[in-house]
N, C-alpha and C. Protein backbone atom coordinates (compact mmCIF):
# COMPACT_ATOMS: atom_id res chain seq x y z
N UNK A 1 -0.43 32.55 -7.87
CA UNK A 1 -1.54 31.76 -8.36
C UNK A 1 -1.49 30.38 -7.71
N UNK A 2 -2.35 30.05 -7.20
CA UNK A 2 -2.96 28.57 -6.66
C UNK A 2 -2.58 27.65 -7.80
N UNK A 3 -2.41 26.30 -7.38
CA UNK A 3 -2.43 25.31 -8.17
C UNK A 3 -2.46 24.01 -7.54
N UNK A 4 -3.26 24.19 -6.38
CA UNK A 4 -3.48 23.10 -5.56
C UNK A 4 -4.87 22.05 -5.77
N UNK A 5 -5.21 22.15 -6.66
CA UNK A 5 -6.43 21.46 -7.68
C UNK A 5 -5.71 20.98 -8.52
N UNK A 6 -4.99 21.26 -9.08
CA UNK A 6 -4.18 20.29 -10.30
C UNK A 6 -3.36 18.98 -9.40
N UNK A 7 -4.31 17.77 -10.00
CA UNK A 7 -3.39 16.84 -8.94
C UNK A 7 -2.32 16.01 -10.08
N UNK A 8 -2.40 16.33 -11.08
CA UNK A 8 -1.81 15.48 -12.13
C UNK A 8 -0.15 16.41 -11.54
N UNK A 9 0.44 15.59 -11.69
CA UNK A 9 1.88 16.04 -11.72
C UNK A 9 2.14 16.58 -13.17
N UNK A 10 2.23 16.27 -14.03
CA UNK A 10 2.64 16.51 -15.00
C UNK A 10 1.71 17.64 -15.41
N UNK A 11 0.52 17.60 -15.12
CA UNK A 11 0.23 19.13 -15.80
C UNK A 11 0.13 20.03 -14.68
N UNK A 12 0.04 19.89 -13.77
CA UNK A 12 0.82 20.73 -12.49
C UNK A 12 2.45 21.10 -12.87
N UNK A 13 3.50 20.35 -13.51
CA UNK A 13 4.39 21.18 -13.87
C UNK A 13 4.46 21.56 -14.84
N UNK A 14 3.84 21.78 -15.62
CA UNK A 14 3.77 22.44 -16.77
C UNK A 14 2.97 23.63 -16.68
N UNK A 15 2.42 23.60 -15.93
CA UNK A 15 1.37 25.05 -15.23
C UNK A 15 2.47 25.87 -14.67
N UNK A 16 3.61 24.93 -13.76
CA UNK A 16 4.41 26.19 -13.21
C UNK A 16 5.42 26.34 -13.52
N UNK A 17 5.54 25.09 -14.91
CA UNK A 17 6.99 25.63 -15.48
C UNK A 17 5.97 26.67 -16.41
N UNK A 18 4.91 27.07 -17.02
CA UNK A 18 5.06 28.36 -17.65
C UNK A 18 4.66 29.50 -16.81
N UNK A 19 4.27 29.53 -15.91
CA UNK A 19 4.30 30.36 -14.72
C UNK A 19 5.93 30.73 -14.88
N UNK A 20 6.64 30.44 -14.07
CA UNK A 20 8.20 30.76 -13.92
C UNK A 20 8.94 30.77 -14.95
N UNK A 21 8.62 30.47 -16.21
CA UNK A 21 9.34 30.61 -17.42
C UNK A 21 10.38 29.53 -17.56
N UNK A 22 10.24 28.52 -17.40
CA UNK A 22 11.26 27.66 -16.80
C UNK A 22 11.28 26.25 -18.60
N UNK A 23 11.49 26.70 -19.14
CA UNK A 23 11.52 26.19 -20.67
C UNK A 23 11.75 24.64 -20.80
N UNK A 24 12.80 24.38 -19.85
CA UNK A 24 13.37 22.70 -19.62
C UNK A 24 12.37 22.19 -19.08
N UNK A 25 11.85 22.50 -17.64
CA UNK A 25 10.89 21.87 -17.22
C UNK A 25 9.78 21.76 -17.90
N UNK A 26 8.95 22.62 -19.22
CA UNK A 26 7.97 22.84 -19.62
C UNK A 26 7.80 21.68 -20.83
N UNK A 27 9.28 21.70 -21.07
CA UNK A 27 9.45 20.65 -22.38
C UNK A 27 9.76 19.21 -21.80
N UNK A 28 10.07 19.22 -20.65
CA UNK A 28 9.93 17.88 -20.11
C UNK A 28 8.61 17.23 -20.04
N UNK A 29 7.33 17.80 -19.92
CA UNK A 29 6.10 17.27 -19.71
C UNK A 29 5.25 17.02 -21.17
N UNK A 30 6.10 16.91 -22.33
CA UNK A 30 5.79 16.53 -23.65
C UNK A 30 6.02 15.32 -24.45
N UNK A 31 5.29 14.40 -25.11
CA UNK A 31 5.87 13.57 -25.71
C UNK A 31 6.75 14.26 -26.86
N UNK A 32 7.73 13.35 -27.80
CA UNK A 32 8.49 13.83 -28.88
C UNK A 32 7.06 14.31 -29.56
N UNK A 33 6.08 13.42 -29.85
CA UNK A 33 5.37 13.92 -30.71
C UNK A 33 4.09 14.71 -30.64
N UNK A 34 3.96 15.49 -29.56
CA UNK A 34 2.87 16.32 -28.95
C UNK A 34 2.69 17.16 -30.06
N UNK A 35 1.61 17.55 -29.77
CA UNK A 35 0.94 18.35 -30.75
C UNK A 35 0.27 19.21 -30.39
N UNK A 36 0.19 20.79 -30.76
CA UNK A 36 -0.25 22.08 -30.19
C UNK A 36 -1.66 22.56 -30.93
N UNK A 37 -2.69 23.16 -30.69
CA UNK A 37 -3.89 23.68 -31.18
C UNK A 37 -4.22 25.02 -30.48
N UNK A 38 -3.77 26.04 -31.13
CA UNK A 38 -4.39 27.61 -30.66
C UNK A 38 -5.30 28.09 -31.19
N UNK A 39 -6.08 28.09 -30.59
CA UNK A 39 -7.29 28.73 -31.14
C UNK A 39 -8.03 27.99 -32.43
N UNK A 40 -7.60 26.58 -32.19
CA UNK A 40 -7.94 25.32 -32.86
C UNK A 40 -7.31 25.32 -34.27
N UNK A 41 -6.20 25.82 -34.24
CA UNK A 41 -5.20 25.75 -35.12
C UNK A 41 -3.92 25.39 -34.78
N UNK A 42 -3.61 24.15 -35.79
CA UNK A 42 -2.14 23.50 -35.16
C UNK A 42 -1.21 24.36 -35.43
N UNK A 43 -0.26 24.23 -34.65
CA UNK A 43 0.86 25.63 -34.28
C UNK A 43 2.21 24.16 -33.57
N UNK A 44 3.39 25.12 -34.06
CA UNK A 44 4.25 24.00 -33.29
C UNK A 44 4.98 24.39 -31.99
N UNK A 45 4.76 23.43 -31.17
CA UNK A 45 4.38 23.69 -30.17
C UNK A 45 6.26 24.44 -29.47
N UNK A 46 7.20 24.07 -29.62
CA UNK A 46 8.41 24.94 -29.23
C UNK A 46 8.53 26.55 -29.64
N UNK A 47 8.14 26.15 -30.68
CA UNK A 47 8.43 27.72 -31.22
C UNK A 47 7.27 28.41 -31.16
N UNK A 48 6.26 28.33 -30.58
CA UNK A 48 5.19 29.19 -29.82
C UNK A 48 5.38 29.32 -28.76
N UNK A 49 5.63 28.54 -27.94
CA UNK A 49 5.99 28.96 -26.29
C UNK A 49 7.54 29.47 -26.57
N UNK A 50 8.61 29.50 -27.38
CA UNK A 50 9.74 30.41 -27.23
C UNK A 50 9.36 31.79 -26.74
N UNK A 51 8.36 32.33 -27.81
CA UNK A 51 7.88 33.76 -27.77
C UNK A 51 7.32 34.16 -26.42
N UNK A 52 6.49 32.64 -26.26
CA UNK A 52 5.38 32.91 -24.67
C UNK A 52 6.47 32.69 -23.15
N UNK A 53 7.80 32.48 -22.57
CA UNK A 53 8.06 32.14 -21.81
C UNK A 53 8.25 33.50 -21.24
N UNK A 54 8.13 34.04 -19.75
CA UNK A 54 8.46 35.10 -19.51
C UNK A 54 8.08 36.16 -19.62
N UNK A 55 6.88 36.09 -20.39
CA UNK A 55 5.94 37.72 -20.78
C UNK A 55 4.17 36.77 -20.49
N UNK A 56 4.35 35.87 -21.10
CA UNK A 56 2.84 35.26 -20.58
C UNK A 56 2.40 34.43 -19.35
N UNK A 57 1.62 34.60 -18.67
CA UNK A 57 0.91 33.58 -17.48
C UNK A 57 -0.38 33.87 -17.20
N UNK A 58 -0.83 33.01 -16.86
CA UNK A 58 -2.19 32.78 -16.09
C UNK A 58 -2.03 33.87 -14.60
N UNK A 59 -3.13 34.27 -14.49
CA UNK A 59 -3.42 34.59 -13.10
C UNK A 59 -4.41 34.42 -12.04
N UNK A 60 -5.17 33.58 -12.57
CA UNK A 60 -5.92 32.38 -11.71
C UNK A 60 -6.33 30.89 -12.86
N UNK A 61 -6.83 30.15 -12.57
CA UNK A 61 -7.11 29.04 -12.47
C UNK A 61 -7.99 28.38 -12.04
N UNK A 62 -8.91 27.62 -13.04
CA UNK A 62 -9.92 26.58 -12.85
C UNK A 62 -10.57 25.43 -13.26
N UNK A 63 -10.75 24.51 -12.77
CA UNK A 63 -11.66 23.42 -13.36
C UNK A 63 -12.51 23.55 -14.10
N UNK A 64 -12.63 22.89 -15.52
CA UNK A 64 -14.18 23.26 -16.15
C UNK A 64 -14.67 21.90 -15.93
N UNK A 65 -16.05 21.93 -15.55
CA UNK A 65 -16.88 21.01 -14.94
C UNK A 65 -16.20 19.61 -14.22
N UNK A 66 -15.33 20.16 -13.27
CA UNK A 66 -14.40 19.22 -12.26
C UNK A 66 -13.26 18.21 -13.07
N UNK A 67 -12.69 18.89 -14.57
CA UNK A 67 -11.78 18.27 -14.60
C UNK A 67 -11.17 18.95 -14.97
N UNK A 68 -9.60 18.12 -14.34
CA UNK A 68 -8.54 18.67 -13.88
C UNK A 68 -7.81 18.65 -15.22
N UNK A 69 -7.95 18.12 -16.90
CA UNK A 69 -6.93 18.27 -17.26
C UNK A 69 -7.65 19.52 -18.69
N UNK A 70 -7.98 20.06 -18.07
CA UNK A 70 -9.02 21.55 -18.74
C UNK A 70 -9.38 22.47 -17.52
N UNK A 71 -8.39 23.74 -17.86
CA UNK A 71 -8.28 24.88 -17.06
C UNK A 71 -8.80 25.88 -17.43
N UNK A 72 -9.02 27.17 -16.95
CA UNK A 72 -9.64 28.45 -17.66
C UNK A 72 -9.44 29.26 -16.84
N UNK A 73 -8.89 30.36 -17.11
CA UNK A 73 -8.70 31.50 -15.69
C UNK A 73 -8.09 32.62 -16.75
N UNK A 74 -7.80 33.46 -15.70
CA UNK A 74 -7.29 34.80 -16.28
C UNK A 74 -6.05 34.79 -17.07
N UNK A 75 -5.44 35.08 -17.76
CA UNK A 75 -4.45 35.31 -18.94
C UNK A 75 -3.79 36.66 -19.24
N UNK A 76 -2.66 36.47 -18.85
CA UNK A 76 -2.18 37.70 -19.21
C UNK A 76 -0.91 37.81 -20.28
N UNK A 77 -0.90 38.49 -21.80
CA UNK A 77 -0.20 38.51 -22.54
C UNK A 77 0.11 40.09 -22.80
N UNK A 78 1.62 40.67 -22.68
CA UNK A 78 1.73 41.46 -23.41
C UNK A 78 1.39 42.30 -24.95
N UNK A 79 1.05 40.58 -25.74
CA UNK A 79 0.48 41.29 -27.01
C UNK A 79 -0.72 41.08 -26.80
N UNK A 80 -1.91 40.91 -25.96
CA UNK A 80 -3.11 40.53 -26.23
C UNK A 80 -3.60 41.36 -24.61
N UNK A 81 -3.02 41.53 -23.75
CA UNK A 81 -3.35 42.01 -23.03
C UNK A 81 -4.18 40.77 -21.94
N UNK A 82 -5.33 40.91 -20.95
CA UNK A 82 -5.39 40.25 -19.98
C UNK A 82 -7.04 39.66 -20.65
N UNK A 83 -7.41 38.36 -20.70
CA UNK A 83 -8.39 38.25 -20.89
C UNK A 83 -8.85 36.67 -20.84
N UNK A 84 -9.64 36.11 -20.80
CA UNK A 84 -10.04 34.48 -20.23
C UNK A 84 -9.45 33.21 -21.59
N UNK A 85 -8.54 32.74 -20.88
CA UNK A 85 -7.61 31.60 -21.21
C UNK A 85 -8.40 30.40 -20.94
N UNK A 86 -8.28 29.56 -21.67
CA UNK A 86 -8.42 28.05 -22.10
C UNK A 86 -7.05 27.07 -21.91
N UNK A 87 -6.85 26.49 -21.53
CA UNK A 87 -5.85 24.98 -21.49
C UNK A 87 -6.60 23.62 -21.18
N UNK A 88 -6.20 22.73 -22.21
CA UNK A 88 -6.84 21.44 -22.03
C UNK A 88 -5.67 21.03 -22.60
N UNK A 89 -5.32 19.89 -21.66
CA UNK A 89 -4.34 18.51 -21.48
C UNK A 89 -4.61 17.41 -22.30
N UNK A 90 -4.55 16.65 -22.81
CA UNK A 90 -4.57 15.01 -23.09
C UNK A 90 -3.08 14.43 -22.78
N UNK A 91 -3.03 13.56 -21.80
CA UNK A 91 -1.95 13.02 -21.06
C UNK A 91 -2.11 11.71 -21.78
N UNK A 92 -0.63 11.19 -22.81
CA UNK A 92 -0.63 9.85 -22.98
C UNK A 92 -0.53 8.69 -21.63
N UNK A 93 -0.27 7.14 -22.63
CA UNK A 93 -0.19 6.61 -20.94
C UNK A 93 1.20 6.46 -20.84
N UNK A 94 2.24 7.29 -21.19
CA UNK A 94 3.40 7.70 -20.68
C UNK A 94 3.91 8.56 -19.95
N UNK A 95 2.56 9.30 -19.34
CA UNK A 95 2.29 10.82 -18.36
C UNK A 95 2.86 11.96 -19.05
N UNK A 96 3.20 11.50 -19.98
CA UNK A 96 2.93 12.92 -20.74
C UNK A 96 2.37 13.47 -21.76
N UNK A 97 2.41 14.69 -21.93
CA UNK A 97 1.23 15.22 -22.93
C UNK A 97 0.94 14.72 -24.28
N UNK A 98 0.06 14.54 -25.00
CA UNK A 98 0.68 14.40 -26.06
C UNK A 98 -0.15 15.59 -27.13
N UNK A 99 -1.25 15.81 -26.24
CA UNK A 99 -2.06 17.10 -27.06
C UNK A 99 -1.99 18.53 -26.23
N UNK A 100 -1.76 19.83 -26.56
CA UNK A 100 -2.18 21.03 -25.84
C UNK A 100 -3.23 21.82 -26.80
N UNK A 101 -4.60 22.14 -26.25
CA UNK A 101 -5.01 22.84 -26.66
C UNK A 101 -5.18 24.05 -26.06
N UNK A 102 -5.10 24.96 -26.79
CA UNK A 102 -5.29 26.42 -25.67
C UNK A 102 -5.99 27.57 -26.75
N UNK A 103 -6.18 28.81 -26.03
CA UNK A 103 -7.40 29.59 -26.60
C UNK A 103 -7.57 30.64 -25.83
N UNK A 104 -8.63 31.37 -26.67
CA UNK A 104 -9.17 32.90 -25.73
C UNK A 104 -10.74 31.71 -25.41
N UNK A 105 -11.12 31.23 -24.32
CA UNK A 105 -12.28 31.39 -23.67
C UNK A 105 -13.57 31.69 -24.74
N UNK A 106 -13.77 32.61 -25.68
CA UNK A 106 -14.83 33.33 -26.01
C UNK A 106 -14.75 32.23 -27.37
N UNK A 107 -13.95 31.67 -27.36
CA UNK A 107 -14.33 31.34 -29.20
C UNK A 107 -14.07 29.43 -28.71
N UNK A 108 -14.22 28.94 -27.54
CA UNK A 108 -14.13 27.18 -27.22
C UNK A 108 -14.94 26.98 -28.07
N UNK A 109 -16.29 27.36 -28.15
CA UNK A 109 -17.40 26.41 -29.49
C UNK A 109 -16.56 26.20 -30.66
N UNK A 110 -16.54 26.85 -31.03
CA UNK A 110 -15.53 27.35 -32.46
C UNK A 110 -14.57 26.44 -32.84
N UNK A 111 -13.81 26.39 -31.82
CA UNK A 111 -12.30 25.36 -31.74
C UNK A 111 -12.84 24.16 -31.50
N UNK A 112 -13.81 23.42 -31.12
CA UNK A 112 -14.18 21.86 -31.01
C UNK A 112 -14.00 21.22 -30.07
N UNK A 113 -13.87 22.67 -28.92
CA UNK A 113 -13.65 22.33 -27.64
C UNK A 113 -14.35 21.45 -27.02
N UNK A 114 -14.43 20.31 -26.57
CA UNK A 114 -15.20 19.32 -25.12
C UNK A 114 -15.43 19.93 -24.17
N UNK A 115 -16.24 20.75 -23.69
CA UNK A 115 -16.30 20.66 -22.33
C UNK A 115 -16.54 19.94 -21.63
């Protein structure tokens, strides 16, 4: 998978630390106090990606309306099978995250998504 559109460093590694399953690097791009929203429900954010490292990834990738810190591409989960993924960033001004929202694609209205 491409990731040569993501110019943010920090959510460029966090794209390929969950690509590679790489847990340290993934938790490096978080503030202490980040905060997770699936499917516009807060979820905490370690012990959801425990389950997700290594069985889940993206398999493409894209800009929604040319910004870079809101992605959407293909998704592939063992329990959910392959189907259109959501990620949106909010980067404090400490470069790192301090919000993740993520999702199935079909239900963004729903969740209070910005496009």
């Amino acid at each position: 998978m491409k990731t040569d559109q993501i110019e943010n460093t920090t959510i460029k590694d966090a794209i390929l630390a969950l690509q590679y399953a790489d847990k340290a690097r993934w938790l490096r791009q978080f503030s202490a106090q980040a905060e997770l929203y699936y499917n516009g429900r807060k979820e905490n954010l370690a012990g959801f990606f425990e389950t997700a490292f290594g069985h889940d990834h993206f398999n493409s990738l894209e800009m929604v309306n040319g910004n870079p810190s809101f992605l959407t591409g293909a998704f592939y989960s063992p329990r959910f099978g392959y189907f259109q993924a959501y990620i949106k960033f909010t980067i404090g001004v400490d470069s790192l995250v301090r919000r993740l929202q993520i999702g199935d694609c079909d239900s963004i209205a729903a969740h209070g998504i910005d496009l």
